[in-house]
Protein backbone atom coordinates (compact mmCIF):
# COMPACT_ATOMS: atom_id res chain seq x y z
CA UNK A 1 -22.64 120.04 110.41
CA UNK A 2 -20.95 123.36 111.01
CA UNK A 3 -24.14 124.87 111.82
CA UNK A 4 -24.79 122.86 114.12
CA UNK A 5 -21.27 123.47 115.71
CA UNK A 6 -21.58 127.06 115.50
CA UNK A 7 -24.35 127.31 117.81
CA UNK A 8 -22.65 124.97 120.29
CA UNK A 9 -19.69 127.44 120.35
CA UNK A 10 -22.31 130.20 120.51
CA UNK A 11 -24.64 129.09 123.40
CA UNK A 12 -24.52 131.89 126.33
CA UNK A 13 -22.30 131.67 128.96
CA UNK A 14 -20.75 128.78 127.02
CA UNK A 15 -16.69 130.33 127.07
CA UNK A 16 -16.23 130.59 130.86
CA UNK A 17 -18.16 127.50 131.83
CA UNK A 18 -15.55 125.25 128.92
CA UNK A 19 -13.05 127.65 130.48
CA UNK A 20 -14.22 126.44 133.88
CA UNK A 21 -14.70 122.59 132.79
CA UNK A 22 -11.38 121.77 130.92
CA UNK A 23 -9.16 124.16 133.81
CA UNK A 24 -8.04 120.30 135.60
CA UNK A 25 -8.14 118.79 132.61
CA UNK A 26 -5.65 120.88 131.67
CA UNK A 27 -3.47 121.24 134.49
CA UNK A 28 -3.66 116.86 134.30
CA UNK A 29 -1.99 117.35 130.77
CA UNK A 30 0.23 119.78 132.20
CA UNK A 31 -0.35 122.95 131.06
CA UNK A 32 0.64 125.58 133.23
CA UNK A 33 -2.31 126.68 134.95
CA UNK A 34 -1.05 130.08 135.56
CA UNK A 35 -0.59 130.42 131.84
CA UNK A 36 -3.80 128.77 131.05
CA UNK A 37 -5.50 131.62 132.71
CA UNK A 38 -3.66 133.91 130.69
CA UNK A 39 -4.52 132.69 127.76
CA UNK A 40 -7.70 132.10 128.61
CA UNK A 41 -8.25 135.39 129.85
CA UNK A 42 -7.85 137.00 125.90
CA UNK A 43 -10.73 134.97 124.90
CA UNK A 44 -13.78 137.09 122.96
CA UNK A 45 -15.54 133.81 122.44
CA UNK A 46 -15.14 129.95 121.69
CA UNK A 47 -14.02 130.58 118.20
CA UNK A 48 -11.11 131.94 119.12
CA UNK A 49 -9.63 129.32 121.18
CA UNK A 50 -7.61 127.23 119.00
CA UNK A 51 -5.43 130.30 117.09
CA UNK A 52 -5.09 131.39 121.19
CA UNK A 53 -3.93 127.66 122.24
CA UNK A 54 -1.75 127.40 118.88
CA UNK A 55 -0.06 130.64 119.56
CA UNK A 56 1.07 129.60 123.61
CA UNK A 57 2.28 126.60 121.53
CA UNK A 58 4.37 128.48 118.86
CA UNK A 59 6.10 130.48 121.92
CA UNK A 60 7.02 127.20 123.84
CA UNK A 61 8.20 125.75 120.19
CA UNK A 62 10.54 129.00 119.99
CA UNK A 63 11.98 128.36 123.44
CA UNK A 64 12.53 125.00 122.29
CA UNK A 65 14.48 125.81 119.38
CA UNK A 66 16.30 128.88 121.26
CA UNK A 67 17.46 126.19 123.47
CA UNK A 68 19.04 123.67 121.10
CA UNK A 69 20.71 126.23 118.97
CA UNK A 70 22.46 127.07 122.68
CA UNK A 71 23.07 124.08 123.41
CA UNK A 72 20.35 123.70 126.12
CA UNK A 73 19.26 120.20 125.40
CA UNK A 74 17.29 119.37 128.12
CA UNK A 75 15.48 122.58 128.41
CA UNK A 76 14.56 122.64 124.92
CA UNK A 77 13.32 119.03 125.05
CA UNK A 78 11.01 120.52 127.83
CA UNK A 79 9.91 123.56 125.86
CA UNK A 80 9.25 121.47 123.19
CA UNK A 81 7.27 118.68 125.33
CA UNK A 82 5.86 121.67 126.72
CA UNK A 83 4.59 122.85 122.92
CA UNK A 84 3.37 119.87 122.08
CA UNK A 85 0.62 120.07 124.86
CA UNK A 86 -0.16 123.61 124.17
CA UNK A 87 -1.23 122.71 120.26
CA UNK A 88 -2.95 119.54 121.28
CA UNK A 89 -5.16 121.55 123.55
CA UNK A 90 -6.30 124.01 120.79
CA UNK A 91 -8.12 120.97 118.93
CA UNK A 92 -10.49 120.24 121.95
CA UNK A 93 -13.59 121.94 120.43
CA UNK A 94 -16.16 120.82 117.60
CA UNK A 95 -14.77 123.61 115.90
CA UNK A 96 -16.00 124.40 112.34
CA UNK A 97 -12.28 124.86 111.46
CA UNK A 98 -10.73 121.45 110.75
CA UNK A 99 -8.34 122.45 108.70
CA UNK A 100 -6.53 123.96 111.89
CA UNK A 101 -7.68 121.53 113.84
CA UNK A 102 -5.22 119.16 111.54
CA UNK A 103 -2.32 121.22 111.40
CA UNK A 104 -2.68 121.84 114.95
CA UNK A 105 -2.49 117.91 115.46
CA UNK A 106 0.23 117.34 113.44
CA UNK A 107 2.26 120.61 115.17
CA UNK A 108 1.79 118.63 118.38
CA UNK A 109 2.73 115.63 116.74
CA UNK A 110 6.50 116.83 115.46
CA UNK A 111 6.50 118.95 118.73
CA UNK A 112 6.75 115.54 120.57
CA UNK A 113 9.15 114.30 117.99
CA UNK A 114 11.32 116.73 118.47
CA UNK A 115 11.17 116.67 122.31
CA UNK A 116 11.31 112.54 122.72
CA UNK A 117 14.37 113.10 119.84
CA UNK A 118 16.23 115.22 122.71
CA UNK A 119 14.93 113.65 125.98
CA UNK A 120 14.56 110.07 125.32
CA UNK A 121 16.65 109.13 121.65
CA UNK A 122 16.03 105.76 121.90
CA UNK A 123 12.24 106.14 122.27
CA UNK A 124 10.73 104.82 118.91
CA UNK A 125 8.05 105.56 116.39
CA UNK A 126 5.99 102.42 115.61
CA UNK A 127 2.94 103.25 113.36
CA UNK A 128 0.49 101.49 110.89
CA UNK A 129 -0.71 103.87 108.01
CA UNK A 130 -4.63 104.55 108.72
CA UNK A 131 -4.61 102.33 112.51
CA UNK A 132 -2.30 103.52 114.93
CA UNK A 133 1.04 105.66 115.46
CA UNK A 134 2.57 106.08 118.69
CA UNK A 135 6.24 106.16 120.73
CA UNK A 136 7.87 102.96 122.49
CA UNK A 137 9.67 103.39 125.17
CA UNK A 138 11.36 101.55 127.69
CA UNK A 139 12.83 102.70 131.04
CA UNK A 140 16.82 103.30 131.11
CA UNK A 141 18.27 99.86 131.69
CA UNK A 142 15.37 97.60 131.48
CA UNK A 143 15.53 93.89 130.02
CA UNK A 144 12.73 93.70 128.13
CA UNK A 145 10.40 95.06 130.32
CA UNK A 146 6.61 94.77 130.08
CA UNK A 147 4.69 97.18 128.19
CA UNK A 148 1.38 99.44 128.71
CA UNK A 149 -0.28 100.69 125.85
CA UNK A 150 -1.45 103.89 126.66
CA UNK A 151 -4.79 105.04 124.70
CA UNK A 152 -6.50 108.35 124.81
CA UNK A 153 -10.17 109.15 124.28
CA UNK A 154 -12.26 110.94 122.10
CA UNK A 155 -10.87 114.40 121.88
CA UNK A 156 -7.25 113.46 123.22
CA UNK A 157 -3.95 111.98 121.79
CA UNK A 158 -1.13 110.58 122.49
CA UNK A 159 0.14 114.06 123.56
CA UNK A 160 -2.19 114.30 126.49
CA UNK A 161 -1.11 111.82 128.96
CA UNK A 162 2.48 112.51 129.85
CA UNK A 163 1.85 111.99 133.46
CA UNK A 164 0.62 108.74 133.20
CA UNK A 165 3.38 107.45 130.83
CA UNK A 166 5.99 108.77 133.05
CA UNK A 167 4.65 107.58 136.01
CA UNK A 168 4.58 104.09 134.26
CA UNK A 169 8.17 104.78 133.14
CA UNK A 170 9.41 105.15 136.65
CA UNK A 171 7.97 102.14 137.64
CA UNK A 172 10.30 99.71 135.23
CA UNK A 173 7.51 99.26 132.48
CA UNK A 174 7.42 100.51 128.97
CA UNK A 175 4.80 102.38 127.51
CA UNK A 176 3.10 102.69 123.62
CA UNK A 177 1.40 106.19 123.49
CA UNK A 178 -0.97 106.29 120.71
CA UNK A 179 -3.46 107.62 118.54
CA UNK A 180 -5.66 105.44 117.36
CA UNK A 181 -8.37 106.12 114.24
CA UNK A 182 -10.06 109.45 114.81
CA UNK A 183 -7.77 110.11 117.07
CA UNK A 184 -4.74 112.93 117.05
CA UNK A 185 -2.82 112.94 114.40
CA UNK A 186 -5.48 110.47 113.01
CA UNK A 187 -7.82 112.44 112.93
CA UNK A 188 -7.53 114.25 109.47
CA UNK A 189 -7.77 111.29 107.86
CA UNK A 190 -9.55 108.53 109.91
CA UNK A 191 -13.10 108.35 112.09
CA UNK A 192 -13.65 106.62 115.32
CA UNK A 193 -13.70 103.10 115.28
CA UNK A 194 -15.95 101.21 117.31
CA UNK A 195 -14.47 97.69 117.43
CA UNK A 196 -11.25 99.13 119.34
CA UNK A 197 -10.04 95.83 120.14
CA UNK A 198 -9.03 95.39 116.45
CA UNK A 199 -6.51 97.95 116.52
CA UNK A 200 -5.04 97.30 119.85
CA UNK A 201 -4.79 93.37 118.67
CA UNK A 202 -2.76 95.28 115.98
CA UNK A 203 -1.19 97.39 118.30
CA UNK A 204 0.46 94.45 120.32
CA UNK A 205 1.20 92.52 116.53
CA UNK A 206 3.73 95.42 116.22
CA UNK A 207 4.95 95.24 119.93
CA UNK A 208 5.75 91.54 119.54
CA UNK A 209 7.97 92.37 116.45
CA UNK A 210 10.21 94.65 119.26
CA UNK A 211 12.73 92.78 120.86
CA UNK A 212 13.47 95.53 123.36
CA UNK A 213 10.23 95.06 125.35
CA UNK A 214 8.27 91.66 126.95
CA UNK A 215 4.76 91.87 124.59
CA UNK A 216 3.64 88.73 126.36
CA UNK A 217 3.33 90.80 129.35
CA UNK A 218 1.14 93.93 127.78
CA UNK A 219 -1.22 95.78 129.49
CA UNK A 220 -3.43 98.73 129.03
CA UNK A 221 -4.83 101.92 130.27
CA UNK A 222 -7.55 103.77 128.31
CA UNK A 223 -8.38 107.42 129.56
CA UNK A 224 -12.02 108.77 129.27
CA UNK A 225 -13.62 107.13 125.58
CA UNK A 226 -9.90 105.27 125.50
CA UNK A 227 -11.33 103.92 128.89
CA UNK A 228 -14.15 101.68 126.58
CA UNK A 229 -11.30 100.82 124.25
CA UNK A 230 -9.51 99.53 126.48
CA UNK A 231 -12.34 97.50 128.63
CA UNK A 232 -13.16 96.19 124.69
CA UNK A 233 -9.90 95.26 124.36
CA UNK A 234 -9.53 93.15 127.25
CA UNK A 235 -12.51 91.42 126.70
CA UNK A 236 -11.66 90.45 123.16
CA UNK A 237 -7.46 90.25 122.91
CA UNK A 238 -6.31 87.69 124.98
CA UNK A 239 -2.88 88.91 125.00
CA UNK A 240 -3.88 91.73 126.99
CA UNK A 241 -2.59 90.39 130.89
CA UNK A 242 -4.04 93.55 132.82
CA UNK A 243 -6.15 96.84 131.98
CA UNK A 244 -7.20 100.08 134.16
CA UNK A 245 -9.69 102.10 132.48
CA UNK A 246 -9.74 106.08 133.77
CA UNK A 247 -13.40 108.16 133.13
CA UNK A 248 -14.35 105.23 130.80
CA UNK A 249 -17.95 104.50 129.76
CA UNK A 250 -19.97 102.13 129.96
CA UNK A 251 -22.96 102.47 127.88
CA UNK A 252 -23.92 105.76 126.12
CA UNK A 253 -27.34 107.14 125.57
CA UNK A 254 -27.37 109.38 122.13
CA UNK A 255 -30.74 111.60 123.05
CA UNK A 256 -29.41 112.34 126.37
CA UNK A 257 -25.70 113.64 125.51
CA UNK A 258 -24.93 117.16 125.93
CA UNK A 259 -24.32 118.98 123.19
CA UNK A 260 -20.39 119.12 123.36
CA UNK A 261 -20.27 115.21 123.29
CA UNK A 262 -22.75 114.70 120.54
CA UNK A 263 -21.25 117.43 118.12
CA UNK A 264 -18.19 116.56 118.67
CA UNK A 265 -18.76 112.84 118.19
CA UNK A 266 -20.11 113.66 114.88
CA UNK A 267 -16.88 115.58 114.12
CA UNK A 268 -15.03 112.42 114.65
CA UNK A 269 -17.38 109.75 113.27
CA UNK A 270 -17.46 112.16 110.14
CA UNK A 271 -21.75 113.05 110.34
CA UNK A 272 -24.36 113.04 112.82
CA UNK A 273 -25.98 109.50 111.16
CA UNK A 274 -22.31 108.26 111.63
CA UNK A 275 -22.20 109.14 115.22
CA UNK A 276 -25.63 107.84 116.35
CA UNK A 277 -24.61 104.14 115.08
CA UNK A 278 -21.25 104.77 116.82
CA UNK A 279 -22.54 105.90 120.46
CA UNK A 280 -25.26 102.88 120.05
CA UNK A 281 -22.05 100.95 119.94
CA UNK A 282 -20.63 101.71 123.14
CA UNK A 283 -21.93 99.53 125.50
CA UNK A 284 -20.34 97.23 127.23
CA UNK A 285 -23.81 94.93 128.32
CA UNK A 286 -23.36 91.77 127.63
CA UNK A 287 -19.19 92.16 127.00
CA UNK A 288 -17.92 92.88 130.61
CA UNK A 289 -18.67 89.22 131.66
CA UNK A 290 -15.80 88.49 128.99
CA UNK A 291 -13.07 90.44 130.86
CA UNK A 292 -11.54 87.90 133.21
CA UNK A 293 -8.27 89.24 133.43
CA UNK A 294 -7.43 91.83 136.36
CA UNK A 295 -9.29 94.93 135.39
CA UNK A 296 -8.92 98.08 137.30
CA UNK A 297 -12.00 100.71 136.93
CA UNK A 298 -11.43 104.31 138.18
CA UNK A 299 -13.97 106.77 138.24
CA UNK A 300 -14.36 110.39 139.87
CA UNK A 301 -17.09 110.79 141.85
CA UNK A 302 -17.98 114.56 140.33
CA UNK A 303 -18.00 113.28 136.39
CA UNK A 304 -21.81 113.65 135.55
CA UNK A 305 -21.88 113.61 131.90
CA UNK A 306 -25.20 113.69 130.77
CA UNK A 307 -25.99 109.93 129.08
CA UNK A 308 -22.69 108.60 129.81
CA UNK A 309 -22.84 105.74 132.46
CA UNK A 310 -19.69 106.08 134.41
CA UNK A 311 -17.48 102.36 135.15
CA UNK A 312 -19.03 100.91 138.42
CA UNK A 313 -20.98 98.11 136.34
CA UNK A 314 -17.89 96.95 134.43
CA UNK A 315 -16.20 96.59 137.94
CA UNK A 316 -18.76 94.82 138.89
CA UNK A 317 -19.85 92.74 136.29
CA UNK A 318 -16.03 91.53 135.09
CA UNK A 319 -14.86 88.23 136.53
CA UNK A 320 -11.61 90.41 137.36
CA UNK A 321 -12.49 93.95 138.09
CA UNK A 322 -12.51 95.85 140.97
CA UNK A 323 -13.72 99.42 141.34
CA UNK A 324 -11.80 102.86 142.55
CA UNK A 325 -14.06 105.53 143.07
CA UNK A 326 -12.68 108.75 143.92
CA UNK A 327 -15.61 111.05 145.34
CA UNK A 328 -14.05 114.34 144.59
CA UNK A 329 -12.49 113.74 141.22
CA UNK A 330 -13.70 114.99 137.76
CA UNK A 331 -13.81 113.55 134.79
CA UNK A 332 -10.13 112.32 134.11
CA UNK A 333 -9.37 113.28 137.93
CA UNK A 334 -7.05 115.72 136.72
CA UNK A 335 -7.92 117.44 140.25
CA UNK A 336 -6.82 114.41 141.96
CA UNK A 337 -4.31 112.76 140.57
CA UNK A 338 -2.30 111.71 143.52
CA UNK A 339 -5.77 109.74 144.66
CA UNK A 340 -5.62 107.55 141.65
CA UNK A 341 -2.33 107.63 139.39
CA UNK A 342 0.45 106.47 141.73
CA UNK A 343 -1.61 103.45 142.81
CA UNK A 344 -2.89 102.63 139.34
CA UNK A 345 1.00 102.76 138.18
CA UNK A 346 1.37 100.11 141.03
CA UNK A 347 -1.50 97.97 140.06
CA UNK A 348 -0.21 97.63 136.56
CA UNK A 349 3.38 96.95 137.43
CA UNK A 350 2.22 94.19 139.87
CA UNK A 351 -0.25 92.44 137.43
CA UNK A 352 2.52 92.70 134.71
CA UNK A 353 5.54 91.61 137.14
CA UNK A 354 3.87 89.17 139.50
């Protein structure tokens, strides 16, 4: 396999066109984009991306901790919110290293810990060993709100999406961030898993065993591959009341992936033979007739990923969807958030509350 990587990493022009392709992505996680060309900028090649990502991270994660030995609680929560993202990003690649790629994962995992620890103490760790891990939490003053389950996609975790949780936050609901198998701090030890909807019905076993939050009112919102989770999930866990999917598939075509896709779904799935049985499982024929609670579908009108069919069937094919096409948006719209985010927020808290 890490031949095969290597020449991904190695194809011409490759550095500033993933430069070029993950800058909104990035700036939708919140990374700095200032600083993002910065570090960017000291880049000989692909390969040295994650020690360049993982050292912006270590120098947020020493502001952090500069801040709580003064005393500086909330800025050090920040700084170390701010860390968490940083290290996350360096694990984006197929790279051949995945020992890095783990520590990396887990330094954006206890970065997160450490920030939730000083910005939102009662937040709470609710994991299964080998299925899921995540933070619960609930908006200040809520009676047992309902709760989203937040899911990332293929190359993202639970430290991705802080604009979506907090959005969701603001709005009265509570939110589970998680990484699911092959996914974040997963992903050392676990590989994609095709039948999604088995570990969010495990997902919302845990959230019913919470007192502080309404599980009878869950919903969900899956971001890129966490989009097809999430679309699964509806159509097979009937305690799921309302789901928005965000860059989510629909079907996947192995032969005509790009190369970045491909490689690094055989990263995840743990071999190339792995992966080609996974991406023939991703299609959502035949399923989306299932879905017949409300389903939101959002898709940017500018993500063409070669064999990925973007969400405008599932709208139209579930009993309950409808369809929100932005036409200048990327893939995750991270260059158009305000088109998408704030009403999606909406959506969900009227589905979950009406």
């Amino acid at each position: 396999m890490s031949e095969t990587v290597t020449s991904f990493l190695q194809l011409p022009g490759i550095l500033a066109q993933f430069i070029t392709i993950n800058r909104s992505r990035a700036t939708g996680a919140g990374l700095d984009p200032f600083e993002y060309e910065r570090v960017t900028a000291g880049l000989a090649s692909l390969h040295d991306w994650p020690d360049a990502f993982r050292a912006a991270g270590r120098g947020h994660l020493a502001a952090g901790e500069r801040g709580e030995a003064e005393g500086r609680l909330v800025s050090a929560g920040d700084a170390y919110r701010t860390a968490a993202r940083w290290f996350h990003y360096s694990v984006l690649l197929p790279h051949p290293d995945r020992a890095t790629a783990a520590l990396a994962a887990s330094e954006s995992d206890e970065a997160m810990r450490r920030a939730l620890t000083l910005l939102d103490p009662k937040a709470e760790r609710v994991e299964e060993p080998g299925r899921f891990a995540g933070w619960l939490r609930a908006p200040e003053g809520a009676d047992r709100p309902p709760v989203v389950v937040v899911v990332p996609g293929l190359d993202s975790s639970k430290e991705e999406f802080h604009a979506v949780t907090e959005a969701l936050l603001r709005r009265g609901l509570a939110t589970f961030t998680m990484d699911g198998p092959g996914q974040g701090v997963l992903a050392a030890t676990t590989t994609v898993q095709a039948d999604y909807h088995r570990v969010l019905g495990r997902v919302v076993d845990a959230l019913e065993e919470r007192p502080g939050v309404d599980a009878a009112r869950t919903g969900v919102i899956g971001l890129s591959m966490g989009g097809f989770y999430a679309a699964l999930g509806a159509a097979y866990e009937p305690r799921i009341r309302a789901t928005a999917t965000v860059s989510g598939p629909y079907w996947l075509v192995w032969d005509e992936l790009n190369a970045y896709v491909s490689q690094t779904l055989a990263q995840r799935c743990g071999g190339l033979d792995a992966a080609r049985e996974f991406s023939a499982r991703l299609d959502l024929r035949g399923v989306a007739e299932r879905i017949v609670s409300p389903l939101r579908v959002v898709d940017g009108g500018q993500d063409t990923i070669p064999g990925v069919t973007n969400g405008e069937l599932l709208a139209r094919q579930a009993p309950g969807g409808e369809y929100l096409l932005v036409p200048h948006g990327d893939h995750l719209l991270g260059n158009a958030r305000a088109d998408w985010l704030p009403s999606t927020a909406d959506w969900l808290v009227e589905r979950l509350t009406g």
